[in-house]
C-alpha atoms as a PDB file:
ATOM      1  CA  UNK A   1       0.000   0.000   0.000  1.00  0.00           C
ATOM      2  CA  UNK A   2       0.946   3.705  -0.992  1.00  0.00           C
ATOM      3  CA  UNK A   3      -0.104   7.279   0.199  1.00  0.00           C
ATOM      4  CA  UNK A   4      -1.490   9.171  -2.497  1.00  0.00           C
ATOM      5  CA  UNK A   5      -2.661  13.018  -2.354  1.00  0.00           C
ATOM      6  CA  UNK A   6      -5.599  13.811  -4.352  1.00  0.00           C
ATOM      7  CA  UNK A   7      -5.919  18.212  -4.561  1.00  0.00           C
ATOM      8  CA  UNK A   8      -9.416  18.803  -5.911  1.00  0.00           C
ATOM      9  CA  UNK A   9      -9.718  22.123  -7.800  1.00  0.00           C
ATOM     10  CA  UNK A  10     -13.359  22.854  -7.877  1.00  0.00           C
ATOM     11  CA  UNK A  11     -15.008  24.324 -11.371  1.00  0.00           C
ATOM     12  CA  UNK A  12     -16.053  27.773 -10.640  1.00  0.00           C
ATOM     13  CA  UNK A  13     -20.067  28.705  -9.956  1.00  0.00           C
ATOM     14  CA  UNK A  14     -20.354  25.124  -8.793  1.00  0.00           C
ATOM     15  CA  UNK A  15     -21.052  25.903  -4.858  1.00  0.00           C
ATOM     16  CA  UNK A  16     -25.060  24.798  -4.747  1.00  0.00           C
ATOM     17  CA  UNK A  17     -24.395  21.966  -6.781  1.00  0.00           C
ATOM     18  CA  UNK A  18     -21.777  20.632  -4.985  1.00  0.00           C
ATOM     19  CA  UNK A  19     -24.481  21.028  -1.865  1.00  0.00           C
ATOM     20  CA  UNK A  20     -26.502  19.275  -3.447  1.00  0.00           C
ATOM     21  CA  UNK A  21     -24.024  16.182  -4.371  1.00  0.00           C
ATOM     22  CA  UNK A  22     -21.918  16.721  -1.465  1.00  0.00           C
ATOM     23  CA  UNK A  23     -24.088  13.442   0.973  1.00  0.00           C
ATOM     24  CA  UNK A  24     -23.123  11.202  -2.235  1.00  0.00           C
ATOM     25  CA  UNK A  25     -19.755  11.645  -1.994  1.00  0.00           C
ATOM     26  CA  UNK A  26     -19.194  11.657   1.410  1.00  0.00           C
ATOM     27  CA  UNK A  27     -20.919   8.310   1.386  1.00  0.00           C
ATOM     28  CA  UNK A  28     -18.801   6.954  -1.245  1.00  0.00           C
ATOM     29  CA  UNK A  29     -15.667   8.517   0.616  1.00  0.00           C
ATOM     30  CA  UNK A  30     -17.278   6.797   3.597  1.00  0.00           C
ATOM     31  CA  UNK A  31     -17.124   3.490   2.405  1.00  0.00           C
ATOM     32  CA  UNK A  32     -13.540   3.274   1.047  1.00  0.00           C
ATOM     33  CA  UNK A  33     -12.430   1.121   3.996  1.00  0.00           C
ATOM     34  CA  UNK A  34     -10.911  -2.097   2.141  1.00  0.00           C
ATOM     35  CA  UNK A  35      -7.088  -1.621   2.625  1.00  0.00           C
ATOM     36  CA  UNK A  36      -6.335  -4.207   0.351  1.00  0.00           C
ATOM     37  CA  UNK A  37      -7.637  -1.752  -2.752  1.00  0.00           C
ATOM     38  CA  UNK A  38      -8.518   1.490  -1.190  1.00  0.00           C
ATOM     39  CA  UNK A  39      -9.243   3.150   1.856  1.00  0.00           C
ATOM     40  CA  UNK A  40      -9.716   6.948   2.949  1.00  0.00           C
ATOM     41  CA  UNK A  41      -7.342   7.955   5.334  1.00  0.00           C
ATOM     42  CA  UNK A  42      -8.464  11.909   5.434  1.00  0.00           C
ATOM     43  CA  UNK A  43     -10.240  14.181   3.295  1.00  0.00           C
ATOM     44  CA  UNK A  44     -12.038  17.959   3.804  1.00  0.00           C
ATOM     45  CA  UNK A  45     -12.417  21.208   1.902  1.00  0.00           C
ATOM     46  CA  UNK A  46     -10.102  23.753   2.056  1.00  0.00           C
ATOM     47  CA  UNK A  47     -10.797  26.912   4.249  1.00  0.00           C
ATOM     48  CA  UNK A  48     -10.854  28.928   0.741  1.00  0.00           C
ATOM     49  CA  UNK A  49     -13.160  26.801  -0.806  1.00  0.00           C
ATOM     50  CA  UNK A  50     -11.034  26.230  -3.818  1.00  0.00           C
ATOM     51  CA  UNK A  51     -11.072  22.758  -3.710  1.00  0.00           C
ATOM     52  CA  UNK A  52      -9.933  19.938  -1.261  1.00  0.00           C
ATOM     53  CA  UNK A  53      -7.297  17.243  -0.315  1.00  0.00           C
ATOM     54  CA  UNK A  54      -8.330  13.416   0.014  1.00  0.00           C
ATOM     55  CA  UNK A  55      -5.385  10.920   0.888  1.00  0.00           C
ATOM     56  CA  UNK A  56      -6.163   7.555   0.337  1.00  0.00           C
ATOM     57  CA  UNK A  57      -3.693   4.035   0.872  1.00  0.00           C
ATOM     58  CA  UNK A  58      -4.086   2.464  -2.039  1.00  0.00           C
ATOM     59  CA  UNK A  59      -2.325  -0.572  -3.893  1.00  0.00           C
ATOM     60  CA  UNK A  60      -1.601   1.481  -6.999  1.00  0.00           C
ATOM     61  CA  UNK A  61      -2.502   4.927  -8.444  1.00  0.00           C
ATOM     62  CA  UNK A  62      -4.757   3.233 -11.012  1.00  0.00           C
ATOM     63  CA  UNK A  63      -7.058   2.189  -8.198  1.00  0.00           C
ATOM     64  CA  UNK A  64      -7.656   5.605  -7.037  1.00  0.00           C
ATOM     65  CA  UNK A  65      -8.458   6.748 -10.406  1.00  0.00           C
ATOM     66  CA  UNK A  66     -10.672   4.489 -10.378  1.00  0.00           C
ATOM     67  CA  UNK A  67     -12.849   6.015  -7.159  1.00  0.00           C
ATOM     68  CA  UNK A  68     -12.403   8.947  -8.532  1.00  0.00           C
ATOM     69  CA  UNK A  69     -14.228   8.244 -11.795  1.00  0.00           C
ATOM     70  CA  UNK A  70     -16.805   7.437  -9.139  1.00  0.00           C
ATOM     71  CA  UNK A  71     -17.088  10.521  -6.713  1.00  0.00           C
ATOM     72  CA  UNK A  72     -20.351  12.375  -7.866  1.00  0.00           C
ATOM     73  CA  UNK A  73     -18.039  15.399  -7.727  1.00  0.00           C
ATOM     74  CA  UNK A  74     -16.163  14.626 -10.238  1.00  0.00           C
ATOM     75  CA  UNK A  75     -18.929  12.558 -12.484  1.00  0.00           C
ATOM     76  CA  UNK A  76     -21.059  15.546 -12.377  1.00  0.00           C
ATOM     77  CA  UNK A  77     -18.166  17.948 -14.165  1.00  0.00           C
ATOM     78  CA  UNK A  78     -17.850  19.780 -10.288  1.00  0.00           C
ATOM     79  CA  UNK A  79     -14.069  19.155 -10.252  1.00  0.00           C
ATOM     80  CA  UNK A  80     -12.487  21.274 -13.093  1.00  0.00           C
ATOM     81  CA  UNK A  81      -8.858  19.567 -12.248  1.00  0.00           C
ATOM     82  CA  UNK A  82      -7.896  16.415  -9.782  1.00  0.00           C
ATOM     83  CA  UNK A  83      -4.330  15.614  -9.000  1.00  0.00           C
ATOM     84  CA  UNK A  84      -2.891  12.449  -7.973  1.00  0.00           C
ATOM     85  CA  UNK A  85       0.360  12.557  -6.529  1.00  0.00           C
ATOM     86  CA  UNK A  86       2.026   9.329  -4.581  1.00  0.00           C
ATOM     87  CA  UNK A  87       3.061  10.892  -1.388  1.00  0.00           C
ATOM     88  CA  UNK A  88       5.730   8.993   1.306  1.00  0.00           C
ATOM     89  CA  UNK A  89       5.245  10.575   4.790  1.00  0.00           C
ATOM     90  CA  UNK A  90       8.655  10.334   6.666  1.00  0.00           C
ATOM     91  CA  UNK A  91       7.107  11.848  10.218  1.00  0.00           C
ATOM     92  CA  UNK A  92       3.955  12.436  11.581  1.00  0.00           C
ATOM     93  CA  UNK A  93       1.177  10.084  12.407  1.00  0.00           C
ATOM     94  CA  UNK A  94       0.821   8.967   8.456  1.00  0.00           C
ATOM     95  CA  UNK A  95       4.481   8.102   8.136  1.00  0.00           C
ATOM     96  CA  UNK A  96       2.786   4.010   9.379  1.00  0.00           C
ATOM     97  CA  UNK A  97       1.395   4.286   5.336  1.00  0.00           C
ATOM     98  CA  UNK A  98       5.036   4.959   4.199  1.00  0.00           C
ATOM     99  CA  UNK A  99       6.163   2.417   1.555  1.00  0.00           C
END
């Protein structure tokens, strides 16, 4: 299992929709508890409300593409740009997900 960081850059004018979508994809962030494919570790908005960071553990970067061609977010054109970066905490209570 890997760390990857997922930055969400929301598509502008897309605040009630998002509201309206948002219990979705909590529930399918929710659910992402199998850490032999992919589980959440920690997601949330940021404070600007530009976008947001999910980390998940994941076997492989394809799998997280994967969920996120599922998040309602994204299927609903509400995310104008997700990146996927592999990410290898050295301190800090994630470094246990370091590969």
């Amino acid at each position: 299992m890997s760390l990857f960081a997922v930055e969400y850059v929301y598509a502008p004018d897309t605040e009630e929709a998002r509201a309206e979508h948002r219990a979705q994809h909590r529930e399918l962030l929710a659910g992402l508890q199998d850490p032999q494919a992919v589980k959440l570790v920690a997601s949330g908005p940021f404070g600007d409300g530009s976008g947001a960071l999910l980390i998940f553990a994941a076997a492989g970067e394809e799998a997280v593409n994967d969920v996120l061609k599922q998040d309602p977010f994204v299927a609903q054109g509400l995310v104008a740009n997700a990146k996927v970066t592999e990410w290898n905490p050295v301190t800090g209570e994630l470094a246990a997900y370091a590969s």
